[in-house]
PDB file of N, CA and C in Angstrom:
ATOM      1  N   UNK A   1      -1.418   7.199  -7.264  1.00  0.00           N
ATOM      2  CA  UNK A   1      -0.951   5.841  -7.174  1.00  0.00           C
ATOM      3  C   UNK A   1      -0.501   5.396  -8.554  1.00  0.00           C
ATOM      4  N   UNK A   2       0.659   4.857  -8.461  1.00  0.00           N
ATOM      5  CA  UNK A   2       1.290   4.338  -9.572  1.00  0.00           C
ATOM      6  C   UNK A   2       1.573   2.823  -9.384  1.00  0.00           C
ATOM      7  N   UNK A   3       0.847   1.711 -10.638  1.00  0.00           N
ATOM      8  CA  UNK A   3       0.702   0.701 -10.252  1.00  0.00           C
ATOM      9  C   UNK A   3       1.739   0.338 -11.644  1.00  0.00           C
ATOM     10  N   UNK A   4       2.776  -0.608 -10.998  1.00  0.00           N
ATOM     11  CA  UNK A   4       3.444  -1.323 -11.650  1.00  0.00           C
ATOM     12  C   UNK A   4       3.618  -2.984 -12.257  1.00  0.00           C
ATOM     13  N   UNK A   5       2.453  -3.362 -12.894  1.00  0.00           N
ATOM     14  CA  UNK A   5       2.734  -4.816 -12.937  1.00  0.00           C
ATOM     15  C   UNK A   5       1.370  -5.340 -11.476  1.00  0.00           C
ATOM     16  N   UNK A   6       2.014  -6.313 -11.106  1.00  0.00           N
ATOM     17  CA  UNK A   6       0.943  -7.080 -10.347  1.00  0.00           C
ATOM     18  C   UNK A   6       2.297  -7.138  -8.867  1.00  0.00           C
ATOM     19  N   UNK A   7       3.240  -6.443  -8.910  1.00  0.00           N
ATOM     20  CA  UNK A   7       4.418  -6.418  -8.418  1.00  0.00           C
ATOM     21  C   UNK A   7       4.864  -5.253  -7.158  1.00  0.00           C
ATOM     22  N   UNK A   8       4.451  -3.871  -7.927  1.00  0.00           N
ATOM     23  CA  UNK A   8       5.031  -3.264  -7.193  1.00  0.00           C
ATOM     24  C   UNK A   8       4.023  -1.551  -7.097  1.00  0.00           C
ATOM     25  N   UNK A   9       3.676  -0.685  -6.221  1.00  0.00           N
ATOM     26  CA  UNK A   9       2.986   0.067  -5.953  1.00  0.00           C
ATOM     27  C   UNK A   9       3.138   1.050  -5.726  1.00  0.00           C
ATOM     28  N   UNK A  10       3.598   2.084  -5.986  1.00  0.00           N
ATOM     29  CA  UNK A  10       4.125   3.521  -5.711  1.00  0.00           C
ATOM     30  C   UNK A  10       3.300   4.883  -5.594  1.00  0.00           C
ATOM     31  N   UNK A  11       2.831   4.604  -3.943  1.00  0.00           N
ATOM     32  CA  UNK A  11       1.388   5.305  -3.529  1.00  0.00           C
ATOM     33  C   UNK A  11       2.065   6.435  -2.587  1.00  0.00           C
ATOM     34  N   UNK A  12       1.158   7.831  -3.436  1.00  0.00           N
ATOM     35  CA  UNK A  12       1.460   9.308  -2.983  1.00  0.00           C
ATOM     36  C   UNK A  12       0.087   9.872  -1.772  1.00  0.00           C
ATOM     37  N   UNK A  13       0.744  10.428  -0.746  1.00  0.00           N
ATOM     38  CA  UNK A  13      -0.701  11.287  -0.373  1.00  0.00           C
ATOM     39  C   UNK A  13      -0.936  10.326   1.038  1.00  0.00           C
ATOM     40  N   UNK A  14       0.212   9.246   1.670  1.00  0.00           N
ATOM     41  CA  UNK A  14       0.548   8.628   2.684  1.00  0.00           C
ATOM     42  C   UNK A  14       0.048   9.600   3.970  1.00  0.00           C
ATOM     43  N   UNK A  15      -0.846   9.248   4.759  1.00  0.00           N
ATOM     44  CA  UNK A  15      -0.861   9.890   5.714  1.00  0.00           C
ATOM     45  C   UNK A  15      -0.490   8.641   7.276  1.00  0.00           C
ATOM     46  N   UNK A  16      -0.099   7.340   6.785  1.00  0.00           N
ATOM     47  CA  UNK A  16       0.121   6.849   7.593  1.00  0.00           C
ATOM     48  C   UNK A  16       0.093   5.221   7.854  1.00  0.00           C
ATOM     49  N   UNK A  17       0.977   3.913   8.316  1.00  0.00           N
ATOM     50  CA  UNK A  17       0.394   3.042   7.659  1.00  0.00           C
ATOM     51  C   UNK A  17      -0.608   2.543   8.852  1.00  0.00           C
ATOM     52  N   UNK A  18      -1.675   2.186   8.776  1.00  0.00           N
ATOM     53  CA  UNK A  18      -2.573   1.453   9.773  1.00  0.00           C
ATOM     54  C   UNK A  18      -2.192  -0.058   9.955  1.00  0.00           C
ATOM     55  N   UNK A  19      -2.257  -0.996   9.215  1.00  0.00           N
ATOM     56  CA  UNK A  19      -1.936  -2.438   9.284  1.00  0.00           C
ATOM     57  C   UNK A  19      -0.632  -2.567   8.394  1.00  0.00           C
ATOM     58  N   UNK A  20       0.012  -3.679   8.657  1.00  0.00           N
ATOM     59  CA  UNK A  20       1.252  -3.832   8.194  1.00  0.00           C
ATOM     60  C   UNK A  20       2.087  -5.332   8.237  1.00  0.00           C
ATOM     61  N   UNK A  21       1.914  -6.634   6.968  1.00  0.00           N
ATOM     62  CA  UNK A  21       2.060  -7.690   7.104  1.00  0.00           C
ATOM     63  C   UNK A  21       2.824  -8.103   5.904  1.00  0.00           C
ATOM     64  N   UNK A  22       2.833  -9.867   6.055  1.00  0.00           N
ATOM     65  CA  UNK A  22       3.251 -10.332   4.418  1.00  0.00           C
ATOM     66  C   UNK A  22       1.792 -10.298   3.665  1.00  0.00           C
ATOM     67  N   UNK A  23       0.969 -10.252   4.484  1.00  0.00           N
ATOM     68  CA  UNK A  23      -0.640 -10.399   3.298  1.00  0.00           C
ATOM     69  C   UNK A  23      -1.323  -9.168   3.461  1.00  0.00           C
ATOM     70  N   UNK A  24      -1.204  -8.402   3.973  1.00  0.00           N
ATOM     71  CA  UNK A  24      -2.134  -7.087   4.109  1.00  0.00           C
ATOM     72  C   UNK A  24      -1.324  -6.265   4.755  1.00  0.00           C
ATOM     73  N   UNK A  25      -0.778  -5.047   3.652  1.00  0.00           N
ATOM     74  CA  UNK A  25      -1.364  -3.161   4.055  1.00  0.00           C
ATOM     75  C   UNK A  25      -2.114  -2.461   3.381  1.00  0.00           C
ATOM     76  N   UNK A  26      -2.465  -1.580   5.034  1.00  0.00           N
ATOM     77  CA  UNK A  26      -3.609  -0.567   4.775  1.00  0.00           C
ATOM     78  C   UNK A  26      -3.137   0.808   5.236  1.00  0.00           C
ATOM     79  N   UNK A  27      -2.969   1.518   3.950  1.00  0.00           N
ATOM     80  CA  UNK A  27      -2.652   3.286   4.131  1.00  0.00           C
ATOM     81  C   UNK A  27      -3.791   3.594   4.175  1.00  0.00           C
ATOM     82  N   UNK A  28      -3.774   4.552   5.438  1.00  0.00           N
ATOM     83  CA  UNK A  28      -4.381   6.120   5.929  1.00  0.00           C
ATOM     84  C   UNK A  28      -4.174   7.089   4.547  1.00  0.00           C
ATOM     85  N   UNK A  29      -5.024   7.591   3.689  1.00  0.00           N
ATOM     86  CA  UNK A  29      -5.098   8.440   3.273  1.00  0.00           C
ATOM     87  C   UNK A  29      -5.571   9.822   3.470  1.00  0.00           C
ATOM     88  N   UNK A  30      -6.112   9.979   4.514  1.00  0.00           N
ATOM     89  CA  UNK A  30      -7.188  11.081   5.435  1.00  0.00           C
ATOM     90  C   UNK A  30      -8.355  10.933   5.138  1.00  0.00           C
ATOM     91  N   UNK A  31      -8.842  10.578   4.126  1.00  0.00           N
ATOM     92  CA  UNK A  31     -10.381  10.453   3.370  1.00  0.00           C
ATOM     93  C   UNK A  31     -10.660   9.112   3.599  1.00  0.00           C
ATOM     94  N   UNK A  32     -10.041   8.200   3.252  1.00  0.00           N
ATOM     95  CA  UNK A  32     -10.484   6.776   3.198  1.00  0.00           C
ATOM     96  C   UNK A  32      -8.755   5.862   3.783  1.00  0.00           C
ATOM     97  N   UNK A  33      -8.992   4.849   3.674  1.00  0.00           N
ATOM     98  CA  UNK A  33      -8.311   3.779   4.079  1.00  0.00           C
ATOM     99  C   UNK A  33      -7.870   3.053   2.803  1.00  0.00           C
ATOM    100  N   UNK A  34      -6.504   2.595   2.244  1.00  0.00           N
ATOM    101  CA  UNK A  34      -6.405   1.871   0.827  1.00  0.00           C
ATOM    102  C   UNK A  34      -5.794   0.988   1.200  1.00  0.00           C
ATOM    103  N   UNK A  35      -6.498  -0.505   1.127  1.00  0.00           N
ATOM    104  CA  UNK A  35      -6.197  -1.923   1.652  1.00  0.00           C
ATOM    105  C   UNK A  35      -5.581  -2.449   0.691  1.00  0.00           C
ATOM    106  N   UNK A  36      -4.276  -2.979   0.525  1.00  0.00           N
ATOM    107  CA  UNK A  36      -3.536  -3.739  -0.551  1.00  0.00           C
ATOM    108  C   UNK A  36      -3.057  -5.098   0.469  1.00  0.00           C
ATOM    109  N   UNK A  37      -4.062  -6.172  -0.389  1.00  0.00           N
ATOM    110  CA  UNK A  37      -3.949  -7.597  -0.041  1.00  0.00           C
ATOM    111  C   UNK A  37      -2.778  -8.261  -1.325  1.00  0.00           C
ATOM    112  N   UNK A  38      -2.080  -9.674  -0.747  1.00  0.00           N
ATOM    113  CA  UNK A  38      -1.246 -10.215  -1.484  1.00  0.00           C
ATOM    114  C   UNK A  38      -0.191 -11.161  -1.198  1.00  0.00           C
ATOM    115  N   UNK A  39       0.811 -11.407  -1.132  1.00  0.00           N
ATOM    116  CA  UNK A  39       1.927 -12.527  -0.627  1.00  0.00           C
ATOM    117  C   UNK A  39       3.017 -11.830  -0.563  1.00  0.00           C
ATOM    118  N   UNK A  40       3.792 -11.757   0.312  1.00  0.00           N
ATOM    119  CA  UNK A  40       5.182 -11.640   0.315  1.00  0.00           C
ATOM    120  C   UNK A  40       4.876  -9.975   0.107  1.00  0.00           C
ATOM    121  N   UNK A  41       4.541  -9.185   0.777  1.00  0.00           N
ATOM    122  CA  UNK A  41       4.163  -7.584   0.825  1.00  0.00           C
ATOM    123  C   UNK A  41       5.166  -7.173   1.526  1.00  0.00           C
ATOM    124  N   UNK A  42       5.376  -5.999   1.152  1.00  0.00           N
ATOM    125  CA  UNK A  42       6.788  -5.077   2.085  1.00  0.00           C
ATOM    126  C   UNK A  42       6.658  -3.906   1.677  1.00  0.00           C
ATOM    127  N   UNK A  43       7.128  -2.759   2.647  1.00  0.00           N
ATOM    128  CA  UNK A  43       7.037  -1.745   2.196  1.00  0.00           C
ATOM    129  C   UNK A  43       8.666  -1.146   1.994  1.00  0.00           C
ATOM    130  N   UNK A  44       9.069  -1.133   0.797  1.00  0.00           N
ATOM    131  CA  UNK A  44      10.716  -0.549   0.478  1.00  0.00           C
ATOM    132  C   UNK A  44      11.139   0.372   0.726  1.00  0.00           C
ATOM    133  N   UNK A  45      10.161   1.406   0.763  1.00  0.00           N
ATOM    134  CA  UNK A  45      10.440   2.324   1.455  1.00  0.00           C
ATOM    135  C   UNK A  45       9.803   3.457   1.796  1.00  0.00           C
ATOM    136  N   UNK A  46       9.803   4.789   2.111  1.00  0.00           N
ATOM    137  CA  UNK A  46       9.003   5.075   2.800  1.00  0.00           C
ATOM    138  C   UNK A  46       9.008   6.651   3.115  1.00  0.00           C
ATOM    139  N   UNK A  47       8.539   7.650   2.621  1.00  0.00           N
ATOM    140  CA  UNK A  47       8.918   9.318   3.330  1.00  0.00           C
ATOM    141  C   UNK A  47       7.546  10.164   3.913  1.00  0.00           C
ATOM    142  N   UNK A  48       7.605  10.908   4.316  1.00  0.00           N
ATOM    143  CA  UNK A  48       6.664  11.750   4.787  1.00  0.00           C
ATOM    144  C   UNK A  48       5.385  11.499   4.062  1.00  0.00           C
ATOM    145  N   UNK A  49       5.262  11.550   2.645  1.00  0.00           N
ATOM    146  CA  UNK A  49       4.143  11.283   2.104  1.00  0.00           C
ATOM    147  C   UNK A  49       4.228  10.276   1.604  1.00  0.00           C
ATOM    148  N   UNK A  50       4.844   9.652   1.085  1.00  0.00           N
ATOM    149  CA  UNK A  50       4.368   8.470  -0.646  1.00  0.00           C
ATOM    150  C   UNK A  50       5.327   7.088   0.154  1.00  0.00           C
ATOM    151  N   UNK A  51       5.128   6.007  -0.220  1.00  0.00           N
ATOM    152  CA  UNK A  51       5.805   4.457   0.163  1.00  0.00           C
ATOM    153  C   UNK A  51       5.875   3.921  -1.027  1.00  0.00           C
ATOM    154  N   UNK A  52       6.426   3.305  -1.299  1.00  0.00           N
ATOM    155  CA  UNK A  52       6.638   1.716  -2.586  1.00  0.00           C
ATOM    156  C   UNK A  52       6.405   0.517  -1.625  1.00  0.00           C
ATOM    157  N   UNK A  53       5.115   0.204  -2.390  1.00  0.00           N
ATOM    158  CA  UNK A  53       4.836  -1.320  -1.738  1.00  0.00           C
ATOM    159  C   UNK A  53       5.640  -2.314  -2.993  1.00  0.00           C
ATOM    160  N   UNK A  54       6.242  -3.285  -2.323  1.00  0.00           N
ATOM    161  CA  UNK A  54       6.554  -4.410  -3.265  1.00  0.00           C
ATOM    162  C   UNK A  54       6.101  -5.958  -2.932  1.00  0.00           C
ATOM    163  N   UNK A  55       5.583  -7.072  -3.552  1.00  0.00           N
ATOM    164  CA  UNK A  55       5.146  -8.410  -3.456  1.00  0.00           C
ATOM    165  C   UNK A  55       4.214  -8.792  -4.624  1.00  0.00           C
ATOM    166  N   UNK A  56       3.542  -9.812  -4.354  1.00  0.00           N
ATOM    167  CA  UNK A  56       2.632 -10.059  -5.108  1.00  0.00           C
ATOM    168  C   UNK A  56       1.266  -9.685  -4.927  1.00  0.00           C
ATOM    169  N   UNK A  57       0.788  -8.587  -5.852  1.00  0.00           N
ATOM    170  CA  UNK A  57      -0.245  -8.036  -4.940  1.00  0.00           C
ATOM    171  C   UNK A  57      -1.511  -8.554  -5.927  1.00  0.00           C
ATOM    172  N   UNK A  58      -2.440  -9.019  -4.949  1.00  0.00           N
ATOM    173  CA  UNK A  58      -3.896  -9.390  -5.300  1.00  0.00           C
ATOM    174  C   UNK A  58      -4.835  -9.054  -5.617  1.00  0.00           C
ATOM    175  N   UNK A  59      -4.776  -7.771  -4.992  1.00  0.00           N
ATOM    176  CA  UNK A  59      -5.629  -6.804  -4.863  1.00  0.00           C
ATOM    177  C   UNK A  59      -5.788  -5.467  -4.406  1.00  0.00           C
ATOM    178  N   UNK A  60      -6.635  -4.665  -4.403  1.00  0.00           N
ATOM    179  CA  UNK A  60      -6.306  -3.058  -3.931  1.00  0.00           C
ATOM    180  C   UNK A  60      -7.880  -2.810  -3.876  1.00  0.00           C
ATOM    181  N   UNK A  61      -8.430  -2.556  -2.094  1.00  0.00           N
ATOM    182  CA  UNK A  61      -9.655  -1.812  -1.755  1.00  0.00           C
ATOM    183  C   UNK A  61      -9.543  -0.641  -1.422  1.00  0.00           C
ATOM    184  N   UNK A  62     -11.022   0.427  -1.206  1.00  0.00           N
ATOM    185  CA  UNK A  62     -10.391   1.829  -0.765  1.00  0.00           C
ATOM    186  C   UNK A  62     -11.933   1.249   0.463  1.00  0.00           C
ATOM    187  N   UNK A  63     -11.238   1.355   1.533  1.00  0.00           N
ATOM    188  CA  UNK A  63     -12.107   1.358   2.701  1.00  0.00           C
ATOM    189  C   UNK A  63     -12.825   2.925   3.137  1.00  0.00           C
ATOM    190  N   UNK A  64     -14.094   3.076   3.100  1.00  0.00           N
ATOM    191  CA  UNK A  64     -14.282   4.685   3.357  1.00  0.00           C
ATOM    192  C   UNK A  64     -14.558   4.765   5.148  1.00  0.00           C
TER     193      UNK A  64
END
């Protein structure tokens, strides 16, 4: 995971997205769950493994 600023998120090792909003996503990693809370959230884009989250992000949990 590559964290840019309070802005933008560039997370590898995607196995899938579970939830998906303007205030909350949560990637499937296979091991755990990684909850990124915040405003105005989007995902830019998107491949087999890795996504760029972009918004204002608040926060970042790892759900096991």
């Amino acid at each position: 995971m590559n964290i840019c600023g309070n802005s933008e998120v560039i997370f590898e090792g995607c196995k899938g997205v579970v939830e998906y909003s303007e205030e909350s996503i949560k990637i499937n990693t296979g091991k755990y769950i990684t909850a990124f809370k915040g405003r105005g959230l989007h995902i830019r884009c998107m491949t087999e493994y890795s996504l760029i989250i972009e918004g204002f992000i608040l926060s970042i949990e790892y759900i096991m």
